[in-house]
C-alpha atoms as a PDB file:
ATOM      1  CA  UNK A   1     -23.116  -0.838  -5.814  1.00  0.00           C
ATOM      2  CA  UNK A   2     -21.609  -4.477  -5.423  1.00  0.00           C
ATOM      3  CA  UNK A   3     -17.795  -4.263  -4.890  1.00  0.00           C
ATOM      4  CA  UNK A   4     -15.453  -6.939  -4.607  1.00  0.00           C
ATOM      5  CA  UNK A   5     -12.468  -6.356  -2.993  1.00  0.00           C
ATOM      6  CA  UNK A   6      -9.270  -9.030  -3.294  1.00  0.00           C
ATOM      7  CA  UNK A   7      -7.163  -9.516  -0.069  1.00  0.00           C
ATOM      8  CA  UNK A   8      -9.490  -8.778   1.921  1.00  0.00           C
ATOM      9  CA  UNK A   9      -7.964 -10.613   4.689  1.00  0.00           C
ATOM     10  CA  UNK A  10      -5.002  -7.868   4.373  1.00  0.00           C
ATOM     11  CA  UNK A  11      -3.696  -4.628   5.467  1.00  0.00           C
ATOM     12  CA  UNK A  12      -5.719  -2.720   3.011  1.00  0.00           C
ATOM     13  CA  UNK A  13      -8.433  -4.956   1.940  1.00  0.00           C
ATOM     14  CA  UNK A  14     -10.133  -5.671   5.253  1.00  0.00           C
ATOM     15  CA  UNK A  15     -10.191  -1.544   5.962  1.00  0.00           C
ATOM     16  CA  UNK A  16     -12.054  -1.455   2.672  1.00  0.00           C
ATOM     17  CA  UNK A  17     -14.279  -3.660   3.009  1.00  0.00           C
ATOM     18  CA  UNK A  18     -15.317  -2.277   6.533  1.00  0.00           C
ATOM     19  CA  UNK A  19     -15.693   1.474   4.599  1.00  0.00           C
ATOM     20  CA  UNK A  20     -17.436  -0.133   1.386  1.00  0.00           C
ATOM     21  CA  UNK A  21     -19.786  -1.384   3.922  1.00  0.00           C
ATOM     22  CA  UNK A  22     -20.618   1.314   6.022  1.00  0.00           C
ATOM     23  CA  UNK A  23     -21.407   3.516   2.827  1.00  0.00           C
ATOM     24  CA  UNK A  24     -24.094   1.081   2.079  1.00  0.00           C
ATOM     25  CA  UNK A  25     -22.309  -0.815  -0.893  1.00  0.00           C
ATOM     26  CA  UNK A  26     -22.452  -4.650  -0.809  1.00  0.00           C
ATOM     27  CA  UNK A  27     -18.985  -5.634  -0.321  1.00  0.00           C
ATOM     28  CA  UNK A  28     -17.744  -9.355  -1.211  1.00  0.00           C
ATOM     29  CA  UNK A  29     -14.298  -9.897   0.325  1.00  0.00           C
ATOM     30  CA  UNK A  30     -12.439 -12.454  -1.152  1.00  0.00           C
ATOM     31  CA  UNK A  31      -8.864 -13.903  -0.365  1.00  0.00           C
ATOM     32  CA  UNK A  32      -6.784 -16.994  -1.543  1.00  0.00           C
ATOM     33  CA  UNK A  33      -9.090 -19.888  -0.013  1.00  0.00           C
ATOM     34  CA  UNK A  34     -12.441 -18.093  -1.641  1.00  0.00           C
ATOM     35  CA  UNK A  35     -10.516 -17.167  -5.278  1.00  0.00           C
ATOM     36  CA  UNK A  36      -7.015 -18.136  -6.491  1.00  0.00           C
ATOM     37  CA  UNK A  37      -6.038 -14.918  -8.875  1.00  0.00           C
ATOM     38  CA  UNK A  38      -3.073 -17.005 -10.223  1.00  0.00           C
ATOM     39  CA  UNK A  39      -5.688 -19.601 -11.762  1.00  0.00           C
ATOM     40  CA  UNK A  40      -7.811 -17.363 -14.099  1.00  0.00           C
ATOM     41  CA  UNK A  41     -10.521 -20.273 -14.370  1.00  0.00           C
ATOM     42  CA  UNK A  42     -10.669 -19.273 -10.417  1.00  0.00           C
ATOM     43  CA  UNK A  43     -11.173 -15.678 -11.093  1.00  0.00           C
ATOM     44  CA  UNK A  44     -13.982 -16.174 -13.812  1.00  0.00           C
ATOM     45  CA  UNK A  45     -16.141 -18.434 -11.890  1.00  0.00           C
ATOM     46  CA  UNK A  46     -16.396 -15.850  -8.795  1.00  0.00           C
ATOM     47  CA  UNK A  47     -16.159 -12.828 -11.279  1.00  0.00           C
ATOM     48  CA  UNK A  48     -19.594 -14.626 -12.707  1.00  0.00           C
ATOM     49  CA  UNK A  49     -20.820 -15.698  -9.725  1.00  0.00           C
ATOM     50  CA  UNK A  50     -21.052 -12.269  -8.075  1.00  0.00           C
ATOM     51  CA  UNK A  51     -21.125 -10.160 -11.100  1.00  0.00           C
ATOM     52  CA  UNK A  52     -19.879  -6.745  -9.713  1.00  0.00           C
ATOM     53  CA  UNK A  53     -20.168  -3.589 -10.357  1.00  0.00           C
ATOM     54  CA  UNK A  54     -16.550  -2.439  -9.611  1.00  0.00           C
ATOM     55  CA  UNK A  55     -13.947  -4.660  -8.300  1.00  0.00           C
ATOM     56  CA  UNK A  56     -11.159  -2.900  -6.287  1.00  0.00           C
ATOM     57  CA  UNK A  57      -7.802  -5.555  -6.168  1.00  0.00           C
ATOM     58  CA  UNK A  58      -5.829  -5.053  -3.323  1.00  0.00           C
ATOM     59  CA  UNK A  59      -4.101  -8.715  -3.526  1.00  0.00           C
ATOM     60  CA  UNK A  60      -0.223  -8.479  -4.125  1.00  0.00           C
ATOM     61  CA  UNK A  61       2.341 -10.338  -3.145  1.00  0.00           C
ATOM     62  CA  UNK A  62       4.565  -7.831  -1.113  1.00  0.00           C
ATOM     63  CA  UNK A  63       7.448  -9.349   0.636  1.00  0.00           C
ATOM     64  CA  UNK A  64       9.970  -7.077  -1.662  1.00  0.00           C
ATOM     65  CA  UNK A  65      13.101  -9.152  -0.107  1.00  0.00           C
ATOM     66  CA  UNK A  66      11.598 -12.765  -0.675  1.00  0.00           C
ATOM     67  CA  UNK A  67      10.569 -11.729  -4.304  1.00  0.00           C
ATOM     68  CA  UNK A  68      14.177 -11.778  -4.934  1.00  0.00           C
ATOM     69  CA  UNK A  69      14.883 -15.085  -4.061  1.00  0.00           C
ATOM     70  CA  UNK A  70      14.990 -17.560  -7.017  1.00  0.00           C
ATOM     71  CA  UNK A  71      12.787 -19.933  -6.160  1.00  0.00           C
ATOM     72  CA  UNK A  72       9.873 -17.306  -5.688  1.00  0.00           C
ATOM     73  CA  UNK A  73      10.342 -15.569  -9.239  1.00  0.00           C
ATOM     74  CA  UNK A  74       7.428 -17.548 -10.714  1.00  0.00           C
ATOM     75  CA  UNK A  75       4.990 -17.346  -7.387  1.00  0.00           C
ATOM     76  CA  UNK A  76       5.305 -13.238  -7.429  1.00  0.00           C
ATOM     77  CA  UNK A  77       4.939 -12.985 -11.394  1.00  0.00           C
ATOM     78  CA  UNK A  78       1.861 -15.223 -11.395  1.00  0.00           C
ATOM     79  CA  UNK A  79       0.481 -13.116  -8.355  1.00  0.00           C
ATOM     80  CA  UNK A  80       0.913  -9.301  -9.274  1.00  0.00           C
ATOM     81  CA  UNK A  81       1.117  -9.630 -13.034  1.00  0.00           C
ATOM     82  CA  UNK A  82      -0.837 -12.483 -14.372  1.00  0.00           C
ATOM     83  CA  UNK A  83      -3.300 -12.339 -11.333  1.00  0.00           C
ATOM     84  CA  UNK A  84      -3.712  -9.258 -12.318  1.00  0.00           C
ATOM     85  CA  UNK A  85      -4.258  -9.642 -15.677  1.00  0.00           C
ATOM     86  CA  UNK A  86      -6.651 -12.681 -15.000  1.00  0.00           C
ATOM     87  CA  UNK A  87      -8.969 -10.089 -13.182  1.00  0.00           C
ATOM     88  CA  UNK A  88      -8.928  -7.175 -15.557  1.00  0.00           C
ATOM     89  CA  UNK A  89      -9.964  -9.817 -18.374  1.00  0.00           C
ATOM     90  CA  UNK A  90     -13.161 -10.360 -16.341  1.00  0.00           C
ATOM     91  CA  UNK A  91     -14.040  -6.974 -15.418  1.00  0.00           C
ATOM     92  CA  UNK A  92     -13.752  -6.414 -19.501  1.00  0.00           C
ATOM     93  CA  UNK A  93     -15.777  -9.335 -20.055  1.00  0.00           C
ATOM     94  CA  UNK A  94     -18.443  -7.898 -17.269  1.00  0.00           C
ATOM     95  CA  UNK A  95     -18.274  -4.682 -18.188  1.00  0.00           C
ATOM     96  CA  UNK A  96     -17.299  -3.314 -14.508  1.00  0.00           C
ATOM     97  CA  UNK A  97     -14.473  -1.150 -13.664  1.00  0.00           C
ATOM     98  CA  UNK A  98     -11.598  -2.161 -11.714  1.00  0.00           C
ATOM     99  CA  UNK A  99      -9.207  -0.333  -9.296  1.00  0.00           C
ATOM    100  CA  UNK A 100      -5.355  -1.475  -8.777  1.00  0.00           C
ATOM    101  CA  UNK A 101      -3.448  -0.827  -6.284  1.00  0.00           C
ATOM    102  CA  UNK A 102      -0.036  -0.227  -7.254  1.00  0.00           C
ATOM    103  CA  UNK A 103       3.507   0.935  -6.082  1.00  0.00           C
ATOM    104  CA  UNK A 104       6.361   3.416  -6.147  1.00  0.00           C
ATOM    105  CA  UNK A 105       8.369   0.980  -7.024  1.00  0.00           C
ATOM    106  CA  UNK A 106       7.333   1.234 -10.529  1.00  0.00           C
ATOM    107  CA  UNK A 107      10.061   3.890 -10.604  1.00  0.00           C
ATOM    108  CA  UNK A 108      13.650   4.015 -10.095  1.00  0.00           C
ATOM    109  CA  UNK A 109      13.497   6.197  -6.909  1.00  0.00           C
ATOM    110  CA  UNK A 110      15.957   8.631  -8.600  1.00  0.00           C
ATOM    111  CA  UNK A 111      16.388  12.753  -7.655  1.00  0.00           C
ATOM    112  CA  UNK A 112      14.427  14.242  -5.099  1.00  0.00           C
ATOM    113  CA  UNK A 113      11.578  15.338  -7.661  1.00  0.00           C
ATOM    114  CA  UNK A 114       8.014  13.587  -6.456  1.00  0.00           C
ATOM    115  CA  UNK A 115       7.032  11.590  -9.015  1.00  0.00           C
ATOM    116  CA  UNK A 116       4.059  12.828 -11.344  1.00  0.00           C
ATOM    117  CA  UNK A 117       1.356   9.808 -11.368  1.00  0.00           C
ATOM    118  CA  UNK A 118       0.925  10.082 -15.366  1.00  0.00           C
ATOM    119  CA  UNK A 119       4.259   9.785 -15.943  1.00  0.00           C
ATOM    120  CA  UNK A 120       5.339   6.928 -17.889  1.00  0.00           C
ATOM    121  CA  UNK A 121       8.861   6.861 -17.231  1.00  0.00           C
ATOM    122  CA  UNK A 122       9.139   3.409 -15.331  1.00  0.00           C
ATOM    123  CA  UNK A 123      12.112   1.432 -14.213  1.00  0.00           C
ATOM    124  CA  UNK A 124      11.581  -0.669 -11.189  1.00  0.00           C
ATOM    125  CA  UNK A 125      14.663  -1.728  -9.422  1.00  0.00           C
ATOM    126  CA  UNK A 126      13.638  -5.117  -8.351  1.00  0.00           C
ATOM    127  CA  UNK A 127      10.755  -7.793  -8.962  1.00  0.00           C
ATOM    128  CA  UNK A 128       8.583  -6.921  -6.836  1.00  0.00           C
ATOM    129  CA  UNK A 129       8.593  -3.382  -8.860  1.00  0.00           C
ATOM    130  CA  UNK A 130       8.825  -4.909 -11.998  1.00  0.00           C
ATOM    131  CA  UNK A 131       5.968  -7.384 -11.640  1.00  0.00           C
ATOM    132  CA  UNK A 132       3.233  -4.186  -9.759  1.00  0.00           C
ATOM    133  CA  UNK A 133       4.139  -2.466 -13.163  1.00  0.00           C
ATOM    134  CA  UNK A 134       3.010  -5.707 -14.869  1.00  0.00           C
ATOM    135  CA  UNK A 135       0.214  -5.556 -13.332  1.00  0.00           C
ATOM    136  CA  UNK A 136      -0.192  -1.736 -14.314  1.00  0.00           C
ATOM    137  CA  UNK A 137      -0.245  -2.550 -17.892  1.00  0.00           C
ATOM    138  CA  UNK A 138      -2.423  -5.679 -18.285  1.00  0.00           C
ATOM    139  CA  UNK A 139      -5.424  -2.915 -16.333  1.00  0.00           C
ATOM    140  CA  UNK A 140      -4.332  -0.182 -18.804  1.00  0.00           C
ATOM    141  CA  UNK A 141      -4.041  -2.758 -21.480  1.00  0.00           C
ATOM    142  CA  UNK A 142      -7.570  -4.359 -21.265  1.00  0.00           C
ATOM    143  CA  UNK A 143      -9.151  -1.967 -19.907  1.00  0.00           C
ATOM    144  CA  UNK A 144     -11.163   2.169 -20.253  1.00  0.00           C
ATOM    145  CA  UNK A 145     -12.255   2.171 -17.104  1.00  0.00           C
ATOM    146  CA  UNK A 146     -10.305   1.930 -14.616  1.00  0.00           C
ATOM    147  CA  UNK A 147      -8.475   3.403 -11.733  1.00  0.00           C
ATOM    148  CA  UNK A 148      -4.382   2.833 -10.507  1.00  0.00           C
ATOM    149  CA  UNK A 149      -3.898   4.009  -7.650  1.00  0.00           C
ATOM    150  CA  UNK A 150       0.003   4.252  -6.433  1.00  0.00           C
ATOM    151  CA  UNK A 151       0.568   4.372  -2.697  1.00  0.00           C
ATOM    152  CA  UNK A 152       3.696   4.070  -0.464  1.00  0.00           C
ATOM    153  CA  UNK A 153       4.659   2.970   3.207  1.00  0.00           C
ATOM    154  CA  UNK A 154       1.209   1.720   4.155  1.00  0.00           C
ATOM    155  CA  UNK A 155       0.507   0.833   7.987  1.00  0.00           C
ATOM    156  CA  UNK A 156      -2.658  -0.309   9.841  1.00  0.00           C
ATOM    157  CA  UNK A 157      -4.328  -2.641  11.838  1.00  0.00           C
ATOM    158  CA  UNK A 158      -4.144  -6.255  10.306  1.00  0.00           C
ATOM    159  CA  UNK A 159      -1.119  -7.265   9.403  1.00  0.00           C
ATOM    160  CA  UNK A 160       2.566  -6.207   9.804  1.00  0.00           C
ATOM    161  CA  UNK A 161       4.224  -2.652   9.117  1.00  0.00           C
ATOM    162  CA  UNK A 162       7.303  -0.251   9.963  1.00  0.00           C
ATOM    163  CA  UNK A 163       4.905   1.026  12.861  1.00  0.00           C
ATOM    164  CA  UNK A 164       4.889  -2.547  14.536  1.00  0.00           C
ATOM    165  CA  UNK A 165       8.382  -3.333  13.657  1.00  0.00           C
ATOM    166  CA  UNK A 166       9.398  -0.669  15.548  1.00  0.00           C
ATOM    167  CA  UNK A 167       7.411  -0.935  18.757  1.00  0.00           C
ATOM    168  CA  UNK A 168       8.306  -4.792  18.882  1.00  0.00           C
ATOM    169  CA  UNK A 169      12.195  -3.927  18.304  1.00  0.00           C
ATOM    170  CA  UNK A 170      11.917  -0.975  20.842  1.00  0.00           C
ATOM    171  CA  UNK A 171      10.520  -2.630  23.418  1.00  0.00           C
ATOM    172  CA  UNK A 172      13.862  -5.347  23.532  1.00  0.00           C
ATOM    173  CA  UNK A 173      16.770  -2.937  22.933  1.00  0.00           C
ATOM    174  CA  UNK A 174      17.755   0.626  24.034  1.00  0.00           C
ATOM    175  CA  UNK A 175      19.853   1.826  20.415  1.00  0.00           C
ATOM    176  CA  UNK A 176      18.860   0.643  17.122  1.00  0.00           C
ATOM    177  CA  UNK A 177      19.464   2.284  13.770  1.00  0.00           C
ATOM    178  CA  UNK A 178      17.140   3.451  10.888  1.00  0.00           C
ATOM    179  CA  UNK A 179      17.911   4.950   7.627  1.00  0.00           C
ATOM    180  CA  UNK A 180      17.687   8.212   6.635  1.00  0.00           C
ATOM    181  CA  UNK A 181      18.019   8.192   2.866  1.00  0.00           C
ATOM    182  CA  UNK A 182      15.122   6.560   1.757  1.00  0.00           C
ATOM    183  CA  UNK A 183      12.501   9.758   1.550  1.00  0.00           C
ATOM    184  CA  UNK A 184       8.194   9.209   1.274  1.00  0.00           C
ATOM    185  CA  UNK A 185       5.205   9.876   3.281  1.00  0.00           C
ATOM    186  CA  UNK A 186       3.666   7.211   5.548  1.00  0.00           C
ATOM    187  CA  UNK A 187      -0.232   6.180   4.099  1.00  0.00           C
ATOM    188  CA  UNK A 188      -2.826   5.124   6.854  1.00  0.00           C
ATOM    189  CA  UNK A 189      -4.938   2.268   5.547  1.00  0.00           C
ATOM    190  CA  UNK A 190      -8.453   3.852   7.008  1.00  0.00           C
ATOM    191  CA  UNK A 191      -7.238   6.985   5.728  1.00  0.00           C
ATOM    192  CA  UNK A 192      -6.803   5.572   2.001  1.00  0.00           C
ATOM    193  CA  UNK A 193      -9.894   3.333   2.711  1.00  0.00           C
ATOM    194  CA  UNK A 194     -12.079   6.204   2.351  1.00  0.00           C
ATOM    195  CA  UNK A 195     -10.566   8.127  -0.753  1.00  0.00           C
ATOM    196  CA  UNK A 196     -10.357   4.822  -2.509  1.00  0.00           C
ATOM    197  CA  UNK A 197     -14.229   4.292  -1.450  1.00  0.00           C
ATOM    198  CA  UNK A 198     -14.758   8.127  -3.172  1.00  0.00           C
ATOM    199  CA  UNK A 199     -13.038   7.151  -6.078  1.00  0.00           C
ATOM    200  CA  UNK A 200     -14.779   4.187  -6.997  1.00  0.00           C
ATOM    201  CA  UNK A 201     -18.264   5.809  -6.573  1.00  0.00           C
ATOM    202  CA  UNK A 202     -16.842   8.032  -9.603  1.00  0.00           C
ATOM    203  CA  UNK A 203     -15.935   7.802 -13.293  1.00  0.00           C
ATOM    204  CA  UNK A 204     -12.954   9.611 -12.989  1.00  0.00           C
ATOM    205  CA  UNK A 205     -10.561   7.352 -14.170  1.00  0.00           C
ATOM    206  CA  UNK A 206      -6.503   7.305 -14.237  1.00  0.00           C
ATOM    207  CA  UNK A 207      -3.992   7.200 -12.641  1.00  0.00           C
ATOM    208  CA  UNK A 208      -2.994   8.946  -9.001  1.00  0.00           C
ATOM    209  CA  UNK A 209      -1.009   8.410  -5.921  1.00  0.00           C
ATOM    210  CA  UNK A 210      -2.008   8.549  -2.624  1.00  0.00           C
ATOM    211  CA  UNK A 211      -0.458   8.818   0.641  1.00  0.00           C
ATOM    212  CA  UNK A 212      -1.158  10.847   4.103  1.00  0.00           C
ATOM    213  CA  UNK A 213      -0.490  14.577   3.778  1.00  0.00           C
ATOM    214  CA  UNK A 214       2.118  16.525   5.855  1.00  0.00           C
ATOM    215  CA  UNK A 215       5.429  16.536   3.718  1.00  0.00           C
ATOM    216  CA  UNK A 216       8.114  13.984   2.716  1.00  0.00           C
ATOM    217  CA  UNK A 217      10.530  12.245   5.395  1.00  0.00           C
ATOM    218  CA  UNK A 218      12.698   9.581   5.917  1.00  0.00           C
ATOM    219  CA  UNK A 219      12.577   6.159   7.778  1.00  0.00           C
ATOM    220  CA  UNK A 220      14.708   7.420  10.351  1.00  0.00           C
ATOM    221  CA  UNK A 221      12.130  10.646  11.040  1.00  0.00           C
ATOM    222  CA  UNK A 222       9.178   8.659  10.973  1.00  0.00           C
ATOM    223  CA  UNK A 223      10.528   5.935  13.571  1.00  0.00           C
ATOM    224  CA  UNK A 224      11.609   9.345  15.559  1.00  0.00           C
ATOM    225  CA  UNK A 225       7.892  10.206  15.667  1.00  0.00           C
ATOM    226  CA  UNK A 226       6.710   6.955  16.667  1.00  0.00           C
ATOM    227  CA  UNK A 227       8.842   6.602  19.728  1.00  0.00           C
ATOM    228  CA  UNK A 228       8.173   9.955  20.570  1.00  0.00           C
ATOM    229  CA  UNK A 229       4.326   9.649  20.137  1.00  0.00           C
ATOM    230  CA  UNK A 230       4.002   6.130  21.904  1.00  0.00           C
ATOM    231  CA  UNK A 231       6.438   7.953  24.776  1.00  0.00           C
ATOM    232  CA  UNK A 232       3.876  10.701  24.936  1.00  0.00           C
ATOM    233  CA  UNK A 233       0.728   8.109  25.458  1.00  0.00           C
ATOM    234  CA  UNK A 234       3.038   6.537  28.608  1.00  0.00           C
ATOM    235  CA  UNK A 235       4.749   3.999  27.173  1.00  0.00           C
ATOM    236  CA  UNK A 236       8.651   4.863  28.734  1.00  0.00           C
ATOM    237  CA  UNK A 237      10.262   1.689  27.157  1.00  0.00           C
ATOM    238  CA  UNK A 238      10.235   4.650  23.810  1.00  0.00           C
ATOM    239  CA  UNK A 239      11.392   7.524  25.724  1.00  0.00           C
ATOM    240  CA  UNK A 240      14.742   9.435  24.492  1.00  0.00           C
ATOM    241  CA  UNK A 241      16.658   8.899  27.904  1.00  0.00           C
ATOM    242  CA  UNK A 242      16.173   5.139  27.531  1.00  0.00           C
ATOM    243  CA  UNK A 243      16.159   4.209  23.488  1.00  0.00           C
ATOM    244  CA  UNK A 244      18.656   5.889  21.226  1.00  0.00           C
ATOM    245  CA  UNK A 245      17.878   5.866  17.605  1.00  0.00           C
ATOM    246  CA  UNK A 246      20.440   6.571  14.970  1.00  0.00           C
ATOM    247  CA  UNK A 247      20.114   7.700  11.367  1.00  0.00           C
ATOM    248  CA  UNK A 248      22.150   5.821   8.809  1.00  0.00           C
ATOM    249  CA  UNK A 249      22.446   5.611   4.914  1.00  0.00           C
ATOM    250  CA  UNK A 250      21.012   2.313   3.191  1.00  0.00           C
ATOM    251  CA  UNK A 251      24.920   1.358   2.364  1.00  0.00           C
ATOM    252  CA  UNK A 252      25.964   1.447   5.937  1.00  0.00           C
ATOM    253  CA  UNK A 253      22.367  -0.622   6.699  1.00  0.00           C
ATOM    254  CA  UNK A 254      22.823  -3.170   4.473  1.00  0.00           C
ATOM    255  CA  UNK A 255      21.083  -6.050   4.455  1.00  0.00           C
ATOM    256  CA  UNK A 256      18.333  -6.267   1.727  1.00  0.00           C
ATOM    257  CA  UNK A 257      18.356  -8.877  -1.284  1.00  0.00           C
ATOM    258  CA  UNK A 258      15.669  -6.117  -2.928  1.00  0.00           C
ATOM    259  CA  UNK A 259      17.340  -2.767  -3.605  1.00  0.00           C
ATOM    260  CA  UNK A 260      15.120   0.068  -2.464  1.00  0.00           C
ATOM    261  CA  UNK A 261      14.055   3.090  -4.111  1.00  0.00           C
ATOM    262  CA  UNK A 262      15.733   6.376  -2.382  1.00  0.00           C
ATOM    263  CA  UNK A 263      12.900   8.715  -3.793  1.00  0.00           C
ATOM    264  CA  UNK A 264       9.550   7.507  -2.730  1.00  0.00           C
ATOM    265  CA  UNK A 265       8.317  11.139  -2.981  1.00  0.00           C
ATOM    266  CA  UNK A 266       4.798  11.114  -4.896  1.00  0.00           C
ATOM    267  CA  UNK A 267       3.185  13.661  -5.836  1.00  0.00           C
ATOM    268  CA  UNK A 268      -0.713  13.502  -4.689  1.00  0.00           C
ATOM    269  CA  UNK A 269      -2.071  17.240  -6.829  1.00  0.00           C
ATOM    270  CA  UNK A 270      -3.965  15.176  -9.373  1.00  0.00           C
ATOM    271  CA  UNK A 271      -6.158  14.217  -6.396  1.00  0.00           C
ATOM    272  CA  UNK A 272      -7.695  17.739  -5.228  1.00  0.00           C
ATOM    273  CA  UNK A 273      -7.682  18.458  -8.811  1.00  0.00           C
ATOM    274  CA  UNK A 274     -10.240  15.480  -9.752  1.00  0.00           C
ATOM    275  CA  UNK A 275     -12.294  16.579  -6.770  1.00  0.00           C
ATOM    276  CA  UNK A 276     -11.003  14.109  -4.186  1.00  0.00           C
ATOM    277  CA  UNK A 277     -10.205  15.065  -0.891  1.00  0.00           C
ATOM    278  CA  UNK A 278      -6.738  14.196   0.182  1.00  0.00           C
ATOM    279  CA  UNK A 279      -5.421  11.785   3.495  1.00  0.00           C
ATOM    280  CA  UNK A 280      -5.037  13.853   6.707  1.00  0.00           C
ATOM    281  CA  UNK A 281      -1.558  14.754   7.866  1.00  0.00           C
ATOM    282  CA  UNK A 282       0.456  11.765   8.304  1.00  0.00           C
ATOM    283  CA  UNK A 283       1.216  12.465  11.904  1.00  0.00           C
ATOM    284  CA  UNK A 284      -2.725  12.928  12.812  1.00  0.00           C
ATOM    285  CA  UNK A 285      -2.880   9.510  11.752  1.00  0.00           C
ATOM    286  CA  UNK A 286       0.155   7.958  13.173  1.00  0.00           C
ATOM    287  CA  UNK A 287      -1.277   9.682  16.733  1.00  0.00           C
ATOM    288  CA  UNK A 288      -4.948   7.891  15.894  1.00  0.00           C
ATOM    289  CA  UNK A 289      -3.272   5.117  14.959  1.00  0.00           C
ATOM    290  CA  UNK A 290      -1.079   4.439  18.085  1.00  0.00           C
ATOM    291  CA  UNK A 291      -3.936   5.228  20.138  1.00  0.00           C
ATOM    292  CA  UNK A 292      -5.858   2.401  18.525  1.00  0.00           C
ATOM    293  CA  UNK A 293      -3.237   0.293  19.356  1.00  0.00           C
ATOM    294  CA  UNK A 294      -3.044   0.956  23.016  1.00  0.00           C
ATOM    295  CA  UNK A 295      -6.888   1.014  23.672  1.00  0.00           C
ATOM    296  CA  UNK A 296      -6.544  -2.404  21.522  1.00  0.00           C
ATOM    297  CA  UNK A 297      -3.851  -3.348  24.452  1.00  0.00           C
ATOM    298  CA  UNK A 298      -0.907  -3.910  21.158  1.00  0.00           C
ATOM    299  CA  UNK A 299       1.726  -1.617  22.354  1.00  0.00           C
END
């Protein structure tokens, strides 16, 4: 099978096209200098040029705070709803299915209930929201085959994350404070990598979420366990007697220009139920991942 995979240069993308790869598949990365999703005579001359077979877009712009800001309204529509649109027109042109990667923040983050990934009940809170469920609808729109995939607090490798943030602001003070109202589960990109590699060897289309296993927490719980896990592999800098970490609400936080979504709770059933094996436990992965980054000498 040919894939090709937008952003491959990012978080998600490069982890897929490493798994795409080692299945076999011919994987054609592409990012911003190699096709230009916002220009859709871009995205038809690759689309024909390559021709795939399945296209899986992880390209977004995802800087939730500088979405709000005025002079970026236009840049963030163009990328996650028209871009989006530009590539599901070519994959109905070409006949190939396509796979979005989408976002929580489709929803309003109300109630403590994990959201169901059929359910249709949408109200984003901010742009960044409002422009992923954009894109939602121009794949759903155009096209039968196709896959969305929602996913939620996504760390790995390339690029930054809530993992890195909080080594790096560890490291230089000894208290800091994290919320504790805003409640998901933590999704490790080689993790989702390989279900998103099952998926698109299927035809079992729709729409699912997908995030690590092991329960729902907060921001505050999940910088808890990566202090204490770093702490455990020798690093003292993130050792209880020396940094203090402190739960607070998103009120007393402040800060954002984006408002957040309290309820980031999805529920993953429809995946075991299609056949799909679900992500590992979200703390297994946080442990391989931090172990990664100390053999890689990034801690």
């Amino acid at each position: 099978m040919k894939l090709l995979i937008t952003g491959a240069a990012g978080q998600l993308g490069s982890d897929l096209v490493t798994e795409v790869s080692r299945r076999g598949h011919e994987a054609v990365g592409v990012d911003i200098a190699d096709m230009d999703i916002t220009d859709p005579d871009s995205v038809h001359r690759v689309m024909d040029a390559v021709r795939p077979d399945a296209v899986i877009h992880c390209a977004a712009w995802t800087a939730v705070d500088a979405a709000e800001e005025p002079a970026n309204l236009e840049k963030v529509r163009l990328v996650n709803a028209d871009g989006t649109a530009h590539i599901a027109e070519s994959c109905r042109d070409l006949g190939c299915k396509m796979m979005y990667l989408s976002t929580d923040y489709v929803f309003d983050g109300r109630g403590d209930t994990p959201w169901d990934p059929d359910c249709k009940t949408f109200a984003p809170l901010n742009v960044y929201g409002r422009t992923k469920l954009e894109g939602e609808l121009a794949v759903s729109g155009l096209l039968s085959n196709y896959f969305i995939v929602r996913i939620a607090w996504v760390f790995g490798r390339h690029g930054a994350n809530f993992v890195k943030t909080m080594l790096n602001i560890g490291k230089k003070r000894n208290r800091l404070t994290v919320v504790n109202d805003q409640i998901g589960t933590p999704t490790y990109t080689p993790d989702l990598a390989r279900l998103l590699a099952d998926m698109i060897e299927t035809d079992q289309y729709g729409f699912y979420h997908a995030t690590n296993e092991g329960g729902y927490i907060s921001w505050y719980e999940f910088a808890k366990e990566i202090f204490s896990k770093a702490a455990a592999l020798g690093f003292a800098e993130y050792e209880e007697s020396r940094l203090t970490v402190l739960p607070v609400t998103t009120a007393e936080y402040g800060l954002s220009l984006a408002a957040r979504p309290f309820n980031s709770r999805l529920d993953k059933s429809k995946l075991a139920a299609c056949g799909f094996q679900p992500l590992p436990d979200w703390r297994d992965a946080l442990a391989r991942y931090l172990k990664e980054l100390a053999d890689a000498g990034e801690i």
